[in-house]
PDB file of N, CA and C in Angstrom:
ATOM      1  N   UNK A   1       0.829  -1.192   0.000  1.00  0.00           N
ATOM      2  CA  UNK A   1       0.000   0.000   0.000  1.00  0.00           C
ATOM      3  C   UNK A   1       0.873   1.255   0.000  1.00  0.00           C
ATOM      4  N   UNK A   2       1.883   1.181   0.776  1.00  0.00           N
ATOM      5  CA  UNK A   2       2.668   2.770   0.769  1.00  0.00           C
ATOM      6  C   UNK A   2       3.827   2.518  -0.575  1.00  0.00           C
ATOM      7  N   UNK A   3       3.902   2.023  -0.971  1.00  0.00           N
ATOM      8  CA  UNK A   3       4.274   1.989  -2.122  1.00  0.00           C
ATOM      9  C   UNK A   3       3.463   2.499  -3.756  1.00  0.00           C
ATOM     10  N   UNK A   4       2.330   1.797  -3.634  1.00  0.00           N
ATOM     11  CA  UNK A   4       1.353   2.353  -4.461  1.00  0.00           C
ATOM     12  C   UNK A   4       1.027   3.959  -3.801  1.00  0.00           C
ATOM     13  N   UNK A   5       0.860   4.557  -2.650  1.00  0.00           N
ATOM     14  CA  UNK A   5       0.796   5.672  -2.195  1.00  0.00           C
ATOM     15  C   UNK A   5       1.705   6.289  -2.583  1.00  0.00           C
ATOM     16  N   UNK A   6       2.924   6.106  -2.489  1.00  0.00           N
ATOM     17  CA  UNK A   6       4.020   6.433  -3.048  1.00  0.00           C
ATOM     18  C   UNK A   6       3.853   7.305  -4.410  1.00  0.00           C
ATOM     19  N   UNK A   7       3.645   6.286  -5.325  1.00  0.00           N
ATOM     20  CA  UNK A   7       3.465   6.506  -7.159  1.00  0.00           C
ATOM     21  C   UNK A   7       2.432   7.382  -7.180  1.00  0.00           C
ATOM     22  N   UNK A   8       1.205   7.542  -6.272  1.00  0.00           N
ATOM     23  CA  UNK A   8       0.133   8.405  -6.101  1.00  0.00           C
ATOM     24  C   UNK A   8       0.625   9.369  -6.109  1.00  0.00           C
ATOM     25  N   UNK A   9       1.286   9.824  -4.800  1.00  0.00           N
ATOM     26  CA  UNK A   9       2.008  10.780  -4.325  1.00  0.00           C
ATOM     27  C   UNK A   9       2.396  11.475  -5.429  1.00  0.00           C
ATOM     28  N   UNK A  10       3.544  10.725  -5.855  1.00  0.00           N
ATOM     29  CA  UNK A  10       4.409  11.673  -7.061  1.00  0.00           C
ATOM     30  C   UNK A  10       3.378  11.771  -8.307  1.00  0.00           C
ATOM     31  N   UNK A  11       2.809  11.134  -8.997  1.00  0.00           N
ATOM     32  CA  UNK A  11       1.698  11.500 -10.055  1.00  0.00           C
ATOM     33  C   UNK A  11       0.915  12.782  -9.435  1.00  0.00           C
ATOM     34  N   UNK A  12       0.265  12.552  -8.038  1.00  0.00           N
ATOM     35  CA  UNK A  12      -0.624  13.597  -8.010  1.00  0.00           C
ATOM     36  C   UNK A  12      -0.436  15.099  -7.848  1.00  0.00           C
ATOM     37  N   UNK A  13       1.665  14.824  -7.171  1.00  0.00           N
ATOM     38  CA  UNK A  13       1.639  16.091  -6.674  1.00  0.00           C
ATOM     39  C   UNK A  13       2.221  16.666  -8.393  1.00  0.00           C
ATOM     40  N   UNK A  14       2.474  16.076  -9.055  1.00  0.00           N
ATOM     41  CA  UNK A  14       3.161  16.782 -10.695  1.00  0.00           C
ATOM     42  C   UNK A  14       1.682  17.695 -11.500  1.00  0.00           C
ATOM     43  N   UNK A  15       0.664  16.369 -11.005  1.00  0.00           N
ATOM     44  CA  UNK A  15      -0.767  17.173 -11.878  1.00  0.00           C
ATOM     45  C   UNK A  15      -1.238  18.256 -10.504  1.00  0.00           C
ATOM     46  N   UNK A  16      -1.232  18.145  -9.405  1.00  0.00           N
ATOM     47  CA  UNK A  16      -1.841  19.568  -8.896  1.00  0.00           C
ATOM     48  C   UNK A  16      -0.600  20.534  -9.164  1.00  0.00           C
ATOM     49  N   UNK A  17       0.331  20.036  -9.635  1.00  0.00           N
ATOM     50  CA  UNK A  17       1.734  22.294  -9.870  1.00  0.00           C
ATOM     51  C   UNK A  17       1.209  22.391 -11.348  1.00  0.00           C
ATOM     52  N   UNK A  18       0.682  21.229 -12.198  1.00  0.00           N
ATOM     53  CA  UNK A  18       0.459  21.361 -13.630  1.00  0.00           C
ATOM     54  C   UNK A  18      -1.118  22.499 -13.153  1.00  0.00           C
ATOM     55  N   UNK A  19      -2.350  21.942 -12.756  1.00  0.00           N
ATOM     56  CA  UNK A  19      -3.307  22.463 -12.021  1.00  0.00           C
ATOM     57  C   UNK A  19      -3.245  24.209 -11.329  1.00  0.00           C
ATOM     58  N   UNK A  20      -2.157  23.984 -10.790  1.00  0.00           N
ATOM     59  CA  UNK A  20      -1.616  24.681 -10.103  1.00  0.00           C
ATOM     60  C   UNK A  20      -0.999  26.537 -11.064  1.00  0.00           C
ATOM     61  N   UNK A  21      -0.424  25.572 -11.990  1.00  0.00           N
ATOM     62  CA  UNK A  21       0.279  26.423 -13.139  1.00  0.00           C
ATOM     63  C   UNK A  21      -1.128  26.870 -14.007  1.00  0.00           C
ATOM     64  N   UNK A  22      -1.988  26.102 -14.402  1.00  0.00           N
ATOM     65  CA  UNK A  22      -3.106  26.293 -15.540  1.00  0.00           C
ATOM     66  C   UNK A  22      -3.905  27.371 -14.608  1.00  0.00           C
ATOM     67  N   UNK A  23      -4.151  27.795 -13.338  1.00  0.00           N
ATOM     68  CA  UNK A  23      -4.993  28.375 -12.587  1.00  0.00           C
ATOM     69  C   UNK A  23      -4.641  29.436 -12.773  1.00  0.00           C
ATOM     70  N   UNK A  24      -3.110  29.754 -12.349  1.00  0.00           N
ATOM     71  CA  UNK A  24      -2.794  31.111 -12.219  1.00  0.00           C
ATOM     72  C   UNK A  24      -2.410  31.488 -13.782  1.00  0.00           C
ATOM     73  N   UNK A  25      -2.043  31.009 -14.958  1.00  0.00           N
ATOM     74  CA  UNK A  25      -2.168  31.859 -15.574  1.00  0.00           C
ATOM     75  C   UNK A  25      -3.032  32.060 -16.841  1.00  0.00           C
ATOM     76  N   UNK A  26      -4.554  31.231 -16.184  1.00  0.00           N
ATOM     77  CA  UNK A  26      -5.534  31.356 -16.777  1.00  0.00           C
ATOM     78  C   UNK A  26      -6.319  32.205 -16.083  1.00  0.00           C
ATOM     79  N   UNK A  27      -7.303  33.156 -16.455  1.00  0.00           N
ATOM     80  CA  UNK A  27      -8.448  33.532 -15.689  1.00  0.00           C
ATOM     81  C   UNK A  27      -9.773  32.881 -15.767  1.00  0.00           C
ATOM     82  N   UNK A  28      -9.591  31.403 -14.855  1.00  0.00           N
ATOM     83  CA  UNK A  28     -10.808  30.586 -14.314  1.00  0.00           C
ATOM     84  C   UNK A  28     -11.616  31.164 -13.354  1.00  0.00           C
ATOM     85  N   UNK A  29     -11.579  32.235 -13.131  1.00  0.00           N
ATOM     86  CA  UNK A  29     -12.344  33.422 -12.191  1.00  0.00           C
ATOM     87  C   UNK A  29     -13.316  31.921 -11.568  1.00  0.00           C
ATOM     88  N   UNK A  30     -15.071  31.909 -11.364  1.00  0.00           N
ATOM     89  CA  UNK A  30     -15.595  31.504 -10.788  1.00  0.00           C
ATOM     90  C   UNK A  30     -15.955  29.814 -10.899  1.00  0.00           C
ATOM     91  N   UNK A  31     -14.696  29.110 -12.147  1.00  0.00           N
ATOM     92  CA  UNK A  31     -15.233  27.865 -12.353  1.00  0.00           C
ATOM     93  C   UNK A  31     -14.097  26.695 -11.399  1.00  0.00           C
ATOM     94  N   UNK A  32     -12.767  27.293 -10.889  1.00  0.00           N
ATOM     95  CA  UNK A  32     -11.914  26.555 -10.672  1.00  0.00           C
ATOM     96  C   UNK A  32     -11.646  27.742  -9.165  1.00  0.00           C
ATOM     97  N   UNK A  33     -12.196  26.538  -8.316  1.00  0.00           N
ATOM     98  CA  UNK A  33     -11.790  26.998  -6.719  1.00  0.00           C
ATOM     99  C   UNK A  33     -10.791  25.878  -6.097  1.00  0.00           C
ATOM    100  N   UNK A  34      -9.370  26.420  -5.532  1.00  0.00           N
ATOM    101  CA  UNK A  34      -8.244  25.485  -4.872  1.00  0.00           C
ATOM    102  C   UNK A  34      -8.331  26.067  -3.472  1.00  0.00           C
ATOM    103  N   UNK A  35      -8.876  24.798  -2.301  1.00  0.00           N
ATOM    104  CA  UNK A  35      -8.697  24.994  -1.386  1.00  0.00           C
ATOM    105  C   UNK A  35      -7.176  25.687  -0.822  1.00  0.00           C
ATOM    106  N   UNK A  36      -7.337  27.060   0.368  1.00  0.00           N
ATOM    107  CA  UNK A  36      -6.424  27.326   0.677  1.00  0.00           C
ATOM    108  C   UNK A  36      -5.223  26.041   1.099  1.00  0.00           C
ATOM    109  N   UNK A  37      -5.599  25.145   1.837  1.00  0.00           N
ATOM    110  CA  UNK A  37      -4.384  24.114   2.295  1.00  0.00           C
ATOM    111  C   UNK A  37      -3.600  23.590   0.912  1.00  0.00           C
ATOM    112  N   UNK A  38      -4.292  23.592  -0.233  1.00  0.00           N
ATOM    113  CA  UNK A  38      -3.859  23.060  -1.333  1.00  0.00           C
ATOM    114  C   UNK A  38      -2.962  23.884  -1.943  1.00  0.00           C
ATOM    115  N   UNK A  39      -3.574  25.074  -1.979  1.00  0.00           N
ATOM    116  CA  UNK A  39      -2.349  26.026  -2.729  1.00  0.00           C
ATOM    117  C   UNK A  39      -1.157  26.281  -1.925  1.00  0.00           C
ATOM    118  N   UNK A  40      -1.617  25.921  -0.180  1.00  0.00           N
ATOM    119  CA  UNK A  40       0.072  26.264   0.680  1.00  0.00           C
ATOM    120  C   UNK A  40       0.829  24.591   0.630  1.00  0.00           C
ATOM    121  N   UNK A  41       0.337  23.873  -0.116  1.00  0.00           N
ATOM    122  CA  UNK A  41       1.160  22.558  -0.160  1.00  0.00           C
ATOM    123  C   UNK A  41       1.932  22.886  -1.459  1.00  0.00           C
ATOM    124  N   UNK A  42       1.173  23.604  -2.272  1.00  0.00           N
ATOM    125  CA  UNK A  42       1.775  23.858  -3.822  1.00  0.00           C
ATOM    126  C   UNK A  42       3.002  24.542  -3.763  1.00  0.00           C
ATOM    127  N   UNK A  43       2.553  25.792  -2.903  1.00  0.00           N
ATOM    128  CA  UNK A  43       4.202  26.806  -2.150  1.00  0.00           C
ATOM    129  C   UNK A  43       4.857  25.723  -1.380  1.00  0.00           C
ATOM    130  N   UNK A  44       4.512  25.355  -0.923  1.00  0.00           N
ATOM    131  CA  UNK A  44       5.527  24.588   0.181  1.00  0.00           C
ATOM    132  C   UNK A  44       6.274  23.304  -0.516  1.00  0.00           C
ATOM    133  N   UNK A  45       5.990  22.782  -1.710  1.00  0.00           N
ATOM    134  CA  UNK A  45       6.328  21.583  -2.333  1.00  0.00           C
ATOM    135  C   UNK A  45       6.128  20.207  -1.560  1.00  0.00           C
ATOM    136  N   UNK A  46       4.786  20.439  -0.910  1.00  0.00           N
ATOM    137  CA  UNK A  46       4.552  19.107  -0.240  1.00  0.00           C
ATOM    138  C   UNK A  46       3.600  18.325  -0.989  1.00  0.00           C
ATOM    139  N   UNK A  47       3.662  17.242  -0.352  1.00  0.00           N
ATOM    140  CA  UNK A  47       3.235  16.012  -1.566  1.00  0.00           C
ATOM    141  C   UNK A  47       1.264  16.334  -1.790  1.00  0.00           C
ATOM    142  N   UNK A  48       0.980  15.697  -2.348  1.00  0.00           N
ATOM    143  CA  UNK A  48      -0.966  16.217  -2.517  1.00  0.00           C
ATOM    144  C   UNK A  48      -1.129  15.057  -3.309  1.00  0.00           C
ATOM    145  N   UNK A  49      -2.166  14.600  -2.524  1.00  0.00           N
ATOM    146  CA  UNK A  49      -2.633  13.344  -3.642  1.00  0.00           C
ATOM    147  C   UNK A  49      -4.181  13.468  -3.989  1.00  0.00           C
ATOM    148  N   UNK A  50      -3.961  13.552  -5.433  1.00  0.00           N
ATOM    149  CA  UNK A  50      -5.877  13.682  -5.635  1.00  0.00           C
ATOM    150  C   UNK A  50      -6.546  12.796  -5.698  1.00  0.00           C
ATOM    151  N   UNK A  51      -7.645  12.886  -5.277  1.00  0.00           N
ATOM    152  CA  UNK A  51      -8.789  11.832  -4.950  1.00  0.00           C
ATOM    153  C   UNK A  51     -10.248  12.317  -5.444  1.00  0.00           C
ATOM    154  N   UNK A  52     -10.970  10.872  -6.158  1.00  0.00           N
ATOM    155  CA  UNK A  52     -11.604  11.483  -6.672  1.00  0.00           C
ATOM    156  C   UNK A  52     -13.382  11.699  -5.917  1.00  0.00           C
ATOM    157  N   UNK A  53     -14.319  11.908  -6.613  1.00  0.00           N
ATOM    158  CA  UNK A  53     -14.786  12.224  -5.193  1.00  0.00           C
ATOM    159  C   UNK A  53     -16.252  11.233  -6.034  1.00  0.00           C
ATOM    160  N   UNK A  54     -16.131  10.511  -6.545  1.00  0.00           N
ATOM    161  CA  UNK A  54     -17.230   9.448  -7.544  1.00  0.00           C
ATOM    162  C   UNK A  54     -18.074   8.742  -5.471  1.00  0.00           C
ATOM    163  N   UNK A  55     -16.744   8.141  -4.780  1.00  0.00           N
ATOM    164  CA  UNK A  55     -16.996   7.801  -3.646  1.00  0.00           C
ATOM    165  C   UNK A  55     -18.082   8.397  -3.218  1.00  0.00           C
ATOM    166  N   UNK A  56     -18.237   9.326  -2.887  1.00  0.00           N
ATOM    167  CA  UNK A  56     -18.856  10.134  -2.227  1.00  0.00           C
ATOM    168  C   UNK A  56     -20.476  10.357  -3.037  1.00  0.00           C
ATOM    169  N   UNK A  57     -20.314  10.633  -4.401  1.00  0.00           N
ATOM    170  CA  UNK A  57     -21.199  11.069  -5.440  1.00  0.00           C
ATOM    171  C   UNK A  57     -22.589   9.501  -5.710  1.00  0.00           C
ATOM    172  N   UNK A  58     -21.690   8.509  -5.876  1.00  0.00           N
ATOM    173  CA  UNK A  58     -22.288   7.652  -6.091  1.00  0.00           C
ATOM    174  C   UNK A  58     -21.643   5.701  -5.791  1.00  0.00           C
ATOM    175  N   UNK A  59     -20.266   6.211  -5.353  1.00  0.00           N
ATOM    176  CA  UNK A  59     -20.345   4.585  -4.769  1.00  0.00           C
ATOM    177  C   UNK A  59     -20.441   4.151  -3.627  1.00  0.00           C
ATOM    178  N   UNK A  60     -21.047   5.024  -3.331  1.00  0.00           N
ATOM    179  CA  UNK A  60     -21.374   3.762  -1.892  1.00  0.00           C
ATOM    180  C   UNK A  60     -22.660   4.593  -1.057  1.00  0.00           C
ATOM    181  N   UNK A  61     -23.103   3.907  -0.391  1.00  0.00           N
ATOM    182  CA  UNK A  61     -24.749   5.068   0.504  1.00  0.00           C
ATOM    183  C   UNK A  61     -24.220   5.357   1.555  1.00  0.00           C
ATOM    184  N   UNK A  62     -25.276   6.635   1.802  1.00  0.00           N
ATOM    185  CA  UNK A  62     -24.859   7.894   2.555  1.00  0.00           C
ATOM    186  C   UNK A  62     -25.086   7.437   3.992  1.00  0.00           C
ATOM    187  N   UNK A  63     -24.765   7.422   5.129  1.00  0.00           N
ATOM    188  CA  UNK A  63     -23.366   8.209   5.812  1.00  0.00           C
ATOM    189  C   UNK A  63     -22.631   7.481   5.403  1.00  0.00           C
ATOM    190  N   UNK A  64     -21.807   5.986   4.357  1.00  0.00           N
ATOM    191  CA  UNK A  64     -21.028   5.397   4.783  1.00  0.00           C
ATOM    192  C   UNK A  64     -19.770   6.018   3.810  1.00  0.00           C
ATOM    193  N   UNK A  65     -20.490   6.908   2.846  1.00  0.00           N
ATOM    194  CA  UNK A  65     -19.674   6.810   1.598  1.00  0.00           C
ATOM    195  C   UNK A  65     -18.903   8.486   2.066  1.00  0.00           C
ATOM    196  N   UNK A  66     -19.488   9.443   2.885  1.00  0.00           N
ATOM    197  CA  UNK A  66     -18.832  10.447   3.433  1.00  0.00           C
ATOM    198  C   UNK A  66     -17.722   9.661   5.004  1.00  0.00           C
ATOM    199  N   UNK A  67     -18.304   8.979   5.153  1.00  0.00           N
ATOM    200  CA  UNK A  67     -17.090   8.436   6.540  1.00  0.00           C
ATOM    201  C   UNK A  67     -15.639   7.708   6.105  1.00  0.00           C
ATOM    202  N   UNK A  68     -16.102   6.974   4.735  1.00  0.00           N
ATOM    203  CA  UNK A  68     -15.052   6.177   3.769  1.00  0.00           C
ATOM    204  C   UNK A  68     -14.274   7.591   3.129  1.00  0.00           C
ATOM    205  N   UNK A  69     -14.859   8.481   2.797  1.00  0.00           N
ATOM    206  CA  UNK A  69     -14.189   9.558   1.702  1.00  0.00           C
ATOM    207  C   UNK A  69     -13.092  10.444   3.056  1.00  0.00           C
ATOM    208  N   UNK A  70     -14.195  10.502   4.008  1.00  0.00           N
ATOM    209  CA  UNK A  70     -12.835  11.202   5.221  1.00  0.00           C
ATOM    210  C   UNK A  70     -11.929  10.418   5.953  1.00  0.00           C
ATOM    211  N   UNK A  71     -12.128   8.907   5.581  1.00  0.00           N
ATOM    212  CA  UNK A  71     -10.882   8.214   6.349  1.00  0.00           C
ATOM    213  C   UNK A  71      -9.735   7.983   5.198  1.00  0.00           C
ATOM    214  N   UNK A  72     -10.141   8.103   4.240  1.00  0.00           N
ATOM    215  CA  UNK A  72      -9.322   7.720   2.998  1.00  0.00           C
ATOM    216  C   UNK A  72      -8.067   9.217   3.033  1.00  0.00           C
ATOM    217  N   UNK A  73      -9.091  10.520   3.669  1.00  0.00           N
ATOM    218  CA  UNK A  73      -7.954  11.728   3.710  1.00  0.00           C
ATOM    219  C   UNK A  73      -7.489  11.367   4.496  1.00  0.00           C
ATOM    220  N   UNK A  74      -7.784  11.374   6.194  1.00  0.00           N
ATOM    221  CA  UNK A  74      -6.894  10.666   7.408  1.00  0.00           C
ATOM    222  C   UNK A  74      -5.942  10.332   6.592  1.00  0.00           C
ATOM    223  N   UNK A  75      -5.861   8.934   6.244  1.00  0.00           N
ATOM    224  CA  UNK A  75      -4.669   8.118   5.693  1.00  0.00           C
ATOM    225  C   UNK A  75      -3.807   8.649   4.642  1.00  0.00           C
ATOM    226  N   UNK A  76      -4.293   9.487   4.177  1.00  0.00           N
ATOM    227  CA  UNK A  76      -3.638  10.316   3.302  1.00  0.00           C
ATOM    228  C   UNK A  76      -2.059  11.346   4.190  1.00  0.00           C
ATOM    229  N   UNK A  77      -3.334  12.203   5.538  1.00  0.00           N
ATOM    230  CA  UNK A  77      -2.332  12.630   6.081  1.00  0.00           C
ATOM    231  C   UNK A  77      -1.618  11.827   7.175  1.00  0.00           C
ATOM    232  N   UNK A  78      -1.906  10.993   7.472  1.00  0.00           N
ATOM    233  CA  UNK A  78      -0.980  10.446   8.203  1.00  0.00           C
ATOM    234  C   UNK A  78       0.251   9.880   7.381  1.00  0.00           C
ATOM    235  N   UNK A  79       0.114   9.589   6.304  1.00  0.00           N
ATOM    236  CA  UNK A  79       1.459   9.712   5.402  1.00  0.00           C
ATOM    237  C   UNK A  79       1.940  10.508   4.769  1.00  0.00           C
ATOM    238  N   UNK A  80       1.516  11.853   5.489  1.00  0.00           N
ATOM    239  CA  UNK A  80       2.518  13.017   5.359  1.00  0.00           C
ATOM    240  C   UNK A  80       1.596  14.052   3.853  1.00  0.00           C
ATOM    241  N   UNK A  81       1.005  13.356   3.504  1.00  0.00           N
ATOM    242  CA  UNK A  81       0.482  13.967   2.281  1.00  0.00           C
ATOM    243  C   UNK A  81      -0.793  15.129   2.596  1.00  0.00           C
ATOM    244  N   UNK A  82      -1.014  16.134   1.591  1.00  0.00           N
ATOM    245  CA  UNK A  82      -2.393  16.470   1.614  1.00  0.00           C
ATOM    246  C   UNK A  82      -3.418  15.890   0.889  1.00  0.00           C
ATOM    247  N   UNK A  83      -4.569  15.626   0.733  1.00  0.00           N
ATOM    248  CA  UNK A  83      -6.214  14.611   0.454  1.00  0.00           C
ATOM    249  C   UNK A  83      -6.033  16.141  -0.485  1.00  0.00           C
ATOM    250  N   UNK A  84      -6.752  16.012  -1.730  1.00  0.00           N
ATOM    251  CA  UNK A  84      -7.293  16.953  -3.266  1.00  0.00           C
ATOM    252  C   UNK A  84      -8.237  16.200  -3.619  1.00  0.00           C
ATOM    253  N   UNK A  85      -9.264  15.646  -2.548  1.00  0.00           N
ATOM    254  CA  UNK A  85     -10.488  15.362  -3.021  1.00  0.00           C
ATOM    255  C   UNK A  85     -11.221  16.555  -4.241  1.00  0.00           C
ATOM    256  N   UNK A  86     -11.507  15.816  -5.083  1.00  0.00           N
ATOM    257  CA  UNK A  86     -11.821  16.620  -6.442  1.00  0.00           C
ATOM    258  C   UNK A  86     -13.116  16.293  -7.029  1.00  0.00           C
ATOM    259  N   UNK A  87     -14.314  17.432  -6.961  1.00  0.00           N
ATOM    260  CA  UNK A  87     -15.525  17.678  -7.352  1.00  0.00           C
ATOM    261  C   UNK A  87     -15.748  18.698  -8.212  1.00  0.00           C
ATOM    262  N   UNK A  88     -17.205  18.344  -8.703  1.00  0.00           N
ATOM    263  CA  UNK A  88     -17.443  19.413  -9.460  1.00  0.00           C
ATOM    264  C   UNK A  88     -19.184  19.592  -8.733  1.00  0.00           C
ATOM    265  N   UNK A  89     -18.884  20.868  -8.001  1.00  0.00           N
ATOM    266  CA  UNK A  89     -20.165  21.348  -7.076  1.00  0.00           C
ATOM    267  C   UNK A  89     -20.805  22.612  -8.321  1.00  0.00           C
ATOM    268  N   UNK A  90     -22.033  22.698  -8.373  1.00  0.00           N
ATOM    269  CA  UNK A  90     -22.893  23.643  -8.783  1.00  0.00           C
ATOM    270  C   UNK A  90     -22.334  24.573  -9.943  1.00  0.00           C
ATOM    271  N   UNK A  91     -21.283  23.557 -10.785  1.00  0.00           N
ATOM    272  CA  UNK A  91     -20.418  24.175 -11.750  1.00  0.00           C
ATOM    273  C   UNK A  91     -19.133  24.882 -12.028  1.00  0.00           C
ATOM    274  N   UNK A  92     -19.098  24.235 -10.169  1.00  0.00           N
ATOM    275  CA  UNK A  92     -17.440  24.871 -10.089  1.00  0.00           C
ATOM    276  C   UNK A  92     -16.629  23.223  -9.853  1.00  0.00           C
ATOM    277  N   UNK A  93     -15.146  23.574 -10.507  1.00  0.00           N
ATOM    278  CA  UNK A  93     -13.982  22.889 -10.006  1.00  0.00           C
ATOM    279  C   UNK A  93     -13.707  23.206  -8.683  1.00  0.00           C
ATOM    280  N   UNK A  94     -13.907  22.470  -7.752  1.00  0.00           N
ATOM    281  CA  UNK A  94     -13.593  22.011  -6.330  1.00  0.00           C
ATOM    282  C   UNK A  94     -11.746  21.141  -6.132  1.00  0.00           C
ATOM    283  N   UNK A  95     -10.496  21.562  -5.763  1.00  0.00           N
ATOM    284  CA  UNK A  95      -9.740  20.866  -5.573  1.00  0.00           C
ATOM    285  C   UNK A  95      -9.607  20.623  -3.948  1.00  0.00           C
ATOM    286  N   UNK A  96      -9.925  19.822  -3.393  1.00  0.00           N
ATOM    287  CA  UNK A  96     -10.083  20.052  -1.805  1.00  0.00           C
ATOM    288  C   UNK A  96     -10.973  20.277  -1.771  1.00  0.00           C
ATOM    289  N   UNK A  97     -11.801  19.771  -0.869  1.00  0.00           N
ATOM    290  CA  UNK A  97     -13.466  20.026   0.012  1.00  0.00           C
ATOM    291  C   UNK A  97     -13.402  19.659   1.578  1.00  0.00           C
ATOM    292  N   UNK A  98     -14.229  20.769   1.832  1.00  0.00           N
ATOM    293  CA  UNK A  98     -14.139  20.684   3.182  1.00  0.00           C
ATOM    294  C   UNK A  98     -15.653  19.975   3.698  1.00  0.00           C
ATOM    295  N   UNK A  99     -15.859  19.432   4.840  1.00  0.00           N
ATOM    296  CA  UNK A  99     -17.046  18.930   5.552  1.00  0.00           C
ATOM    297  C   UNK A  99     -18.303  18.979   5.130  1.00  0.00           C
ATOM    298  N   UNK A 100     -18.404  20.368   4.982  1.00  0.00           N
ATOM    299  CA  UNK A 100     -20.052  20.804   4.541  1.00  0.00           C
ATOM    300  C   UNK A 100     -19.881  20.398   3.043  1.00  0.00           C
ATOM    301  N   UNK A 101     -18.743  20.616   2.154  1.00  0.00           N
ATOM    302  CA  UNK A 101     -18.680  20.042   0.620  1.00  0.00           C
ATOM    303  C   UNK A 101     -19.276  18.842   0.716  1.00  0.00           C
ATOM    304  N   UNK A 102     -18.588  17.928   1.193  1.00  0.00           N
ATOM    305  CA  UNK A 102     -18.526  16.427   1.580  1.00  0.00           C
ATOM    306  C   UNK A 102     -20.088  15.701   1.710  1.00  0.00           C
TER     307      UNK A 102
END
């Protein structure tokens, strides 16, 4: 498992600076929102692994599929990483969601 986390790791953190890069020097004004923790992992060059958020949307029923989607971040940070759970709410790009998202 921390091995495959691993390869996560590095894939995810290359596409959120790619993400990262397309934001700032595009003007996505109201369609592409990056949680603050996400953009200080981006400055900081810490690892971010994206996740997608289907979990939550439609595989699995509700409370179990929001308790699975926040233990999956846990484990995320307990291996040092940041969770880029990734939605698309009411027509916006969501990178990171917080509780009430969820």
């Amino acid at each position: 498992f921390r091995l495959s986390l691993y390869f996560l790791v590095l894939s995810s953190k290359m596409a959120a600076k790619r993400l990262g890069m397309i934001h700032n020097h595009l003007d996505l004004g109201h369609t592409l929102c990056i949680k603050d923790e996400i953009q200080l992992a981006l400055q900081s060059n810490k690892p971010i692994v994206a996740l997608e958020s289907t979990i939550i949307s439609h595989g699995m029923p509700y409370p179990e599929n929001v308790r699975t989607a926040k233990a999956v971040e846990d484990t995320v940070r307990q291996n040092g990483g940041v969770p880029a759970t990734i939605a698309i709410l009411n027509g916006v790009i969501h990178v990171g969601m917080d509780d009430e998202q969820m």
